[in-house]
Protein backbone atom coordinates (compact mmCIF):
# COMPACT_ATOMS: atom_id res chain seq x y z
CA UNK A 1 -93.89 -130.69 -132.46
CA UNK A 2 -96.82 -132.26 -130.45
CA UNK A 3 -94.69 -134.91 -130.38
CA UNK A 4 -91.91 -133.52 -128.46
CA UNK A 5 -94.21 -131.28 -126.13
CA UNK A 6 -96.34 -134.67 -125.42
CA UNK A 7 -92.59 -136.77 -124.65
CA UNK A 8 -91.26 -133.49 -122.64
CA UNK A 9 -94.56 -133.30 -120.56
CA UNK A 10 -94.02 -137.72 -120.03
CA UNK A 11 -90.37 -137.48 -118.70
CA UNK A 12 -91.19 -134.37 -116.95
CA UNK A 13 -94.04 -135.99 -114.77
CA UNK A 14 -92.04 -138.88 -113.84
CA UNK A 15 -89.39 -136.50 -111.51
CA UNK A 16 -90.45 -135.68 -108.41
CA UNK A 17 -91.62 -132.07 -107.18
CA UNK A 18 -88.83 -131.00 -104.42
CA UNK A 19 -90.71 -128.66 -102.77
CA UNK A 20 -94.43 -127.54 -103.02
CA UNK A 21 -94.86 -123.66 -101.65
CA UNK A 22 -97.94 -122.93 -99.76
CA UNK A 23 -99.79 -120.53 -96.96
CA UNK A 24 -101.80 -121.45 -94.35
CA UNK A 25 -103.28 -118.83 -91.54
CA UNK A 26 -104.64 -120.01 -87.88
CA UNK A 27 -103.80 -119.78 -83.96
CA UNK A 28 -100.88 -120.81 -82.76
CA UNK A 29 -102.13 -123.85 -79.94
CA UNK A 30 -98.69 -125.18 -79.36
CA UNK A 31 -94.84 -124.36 -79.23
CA UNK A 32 -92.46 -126.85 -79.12
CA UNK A 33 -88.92 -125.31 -78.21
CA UNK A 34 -86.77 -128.42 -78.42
CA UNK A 35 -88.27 -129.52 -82.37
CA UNK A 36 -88.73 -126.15 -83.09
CA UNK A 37 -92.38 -126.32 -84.68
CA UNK A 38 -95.66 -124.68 -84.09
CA UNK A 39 -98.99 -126.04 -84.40
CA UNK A 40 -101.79 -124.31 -85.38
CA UNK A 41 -105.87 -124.59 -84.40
CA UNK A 42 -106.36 -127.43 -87.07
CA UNK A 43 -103.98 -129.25 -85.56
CA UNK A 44 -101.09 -129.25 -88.45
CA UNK A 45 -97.40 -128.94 -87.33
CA UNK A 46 -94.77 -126.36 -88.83
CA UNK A 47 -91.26 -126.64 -88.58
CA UNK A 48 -90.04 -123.29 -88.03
CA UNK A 49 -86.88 -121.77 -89.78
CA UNK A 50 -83.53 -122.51 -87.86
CA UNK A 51 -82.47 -119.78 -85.43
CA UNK A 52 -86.13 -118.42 -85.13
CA UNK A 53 -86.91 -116.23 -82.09
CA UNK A 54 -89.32 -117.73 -80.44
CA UNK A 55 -89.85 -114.62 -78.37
CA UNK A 56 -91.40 -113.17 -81.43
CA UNK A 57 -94.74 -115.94 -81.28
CA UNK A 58 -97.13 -117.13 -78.18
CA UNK A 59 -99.25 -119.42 -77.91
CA UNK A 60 -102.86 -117.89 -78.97
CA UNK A 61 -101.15 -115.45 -81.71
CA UNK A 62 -103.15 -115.40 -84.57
CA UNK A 63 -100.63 -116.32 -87.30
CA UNK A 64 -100.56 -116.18 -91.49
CA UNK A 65 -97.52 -118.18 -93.15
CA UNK A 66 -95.79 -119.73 -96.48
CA UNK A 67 -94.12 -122.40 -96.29
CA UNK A 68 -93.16 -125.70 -98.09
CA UNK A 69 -93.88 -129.08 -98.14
CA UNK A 70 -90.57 -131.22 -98.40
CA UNK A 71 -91.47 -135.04 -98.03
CA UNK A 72 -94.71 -134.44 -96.27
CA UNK A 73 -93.58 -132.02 -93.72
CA UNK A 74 -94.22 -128.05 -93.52
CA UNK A 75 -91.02 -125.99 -93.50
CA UNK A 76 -92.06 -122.24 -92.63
CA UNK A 77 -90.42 -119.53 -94.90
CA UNK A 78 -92.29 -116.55 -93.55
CA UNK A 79 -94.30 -116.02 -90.55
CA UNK A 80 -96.41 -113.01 -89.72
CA UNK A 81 -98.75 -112.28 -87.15
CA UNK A 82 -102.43 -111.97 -88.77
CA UNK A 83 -104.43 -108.50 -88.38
CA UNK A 84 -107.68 -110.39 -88.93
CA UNK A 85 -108.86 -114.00 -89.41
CA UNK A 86 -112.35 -115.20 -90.72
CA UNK A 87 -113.82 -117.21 -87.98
């Protein structure tokens, strides 16, 4: 049985992860319309979901989000503005 679990746990590291989910929380510093990403006070860029309202963000808003990582870039799948953000 170790066996199998030890061969399962070989093959199984040798696919790659599609997407990896994460959050991230900061001030919006940029908006770029015509990409249609953000990018936040430590300076990482978010590609935001397609037909966003961009009337809903600013520049300044203080934002907390989930997103994933699909070959190194940051796909938002939930933005909301933040109530209160540890300096």
């Amino acid at each position: 049985m170790r066996h199998f679990v030890a061969a399962f746990m070989f093959f199984a590291s040798l696919f790659p992860v599609g997407a990896l989910a994460d959050d991230a929380q900061g001030t919006i510093t940029k908006i770029d319309e015509d990409n249609s990403t953000i990018t936040l006070d430590d300076g990482k860029v978010y590609k935001l979901p397609g037909e966003f309202d961009l009337s809903a963000i600013e520049k300044g808003m203080k934002v907390t989000l989930m997103f994933d990582v699909v070959d190194k870039e940051r796909y938002i799948t939930d933005i909301e503005q933040a109530t209160d953000l540890a300096e």
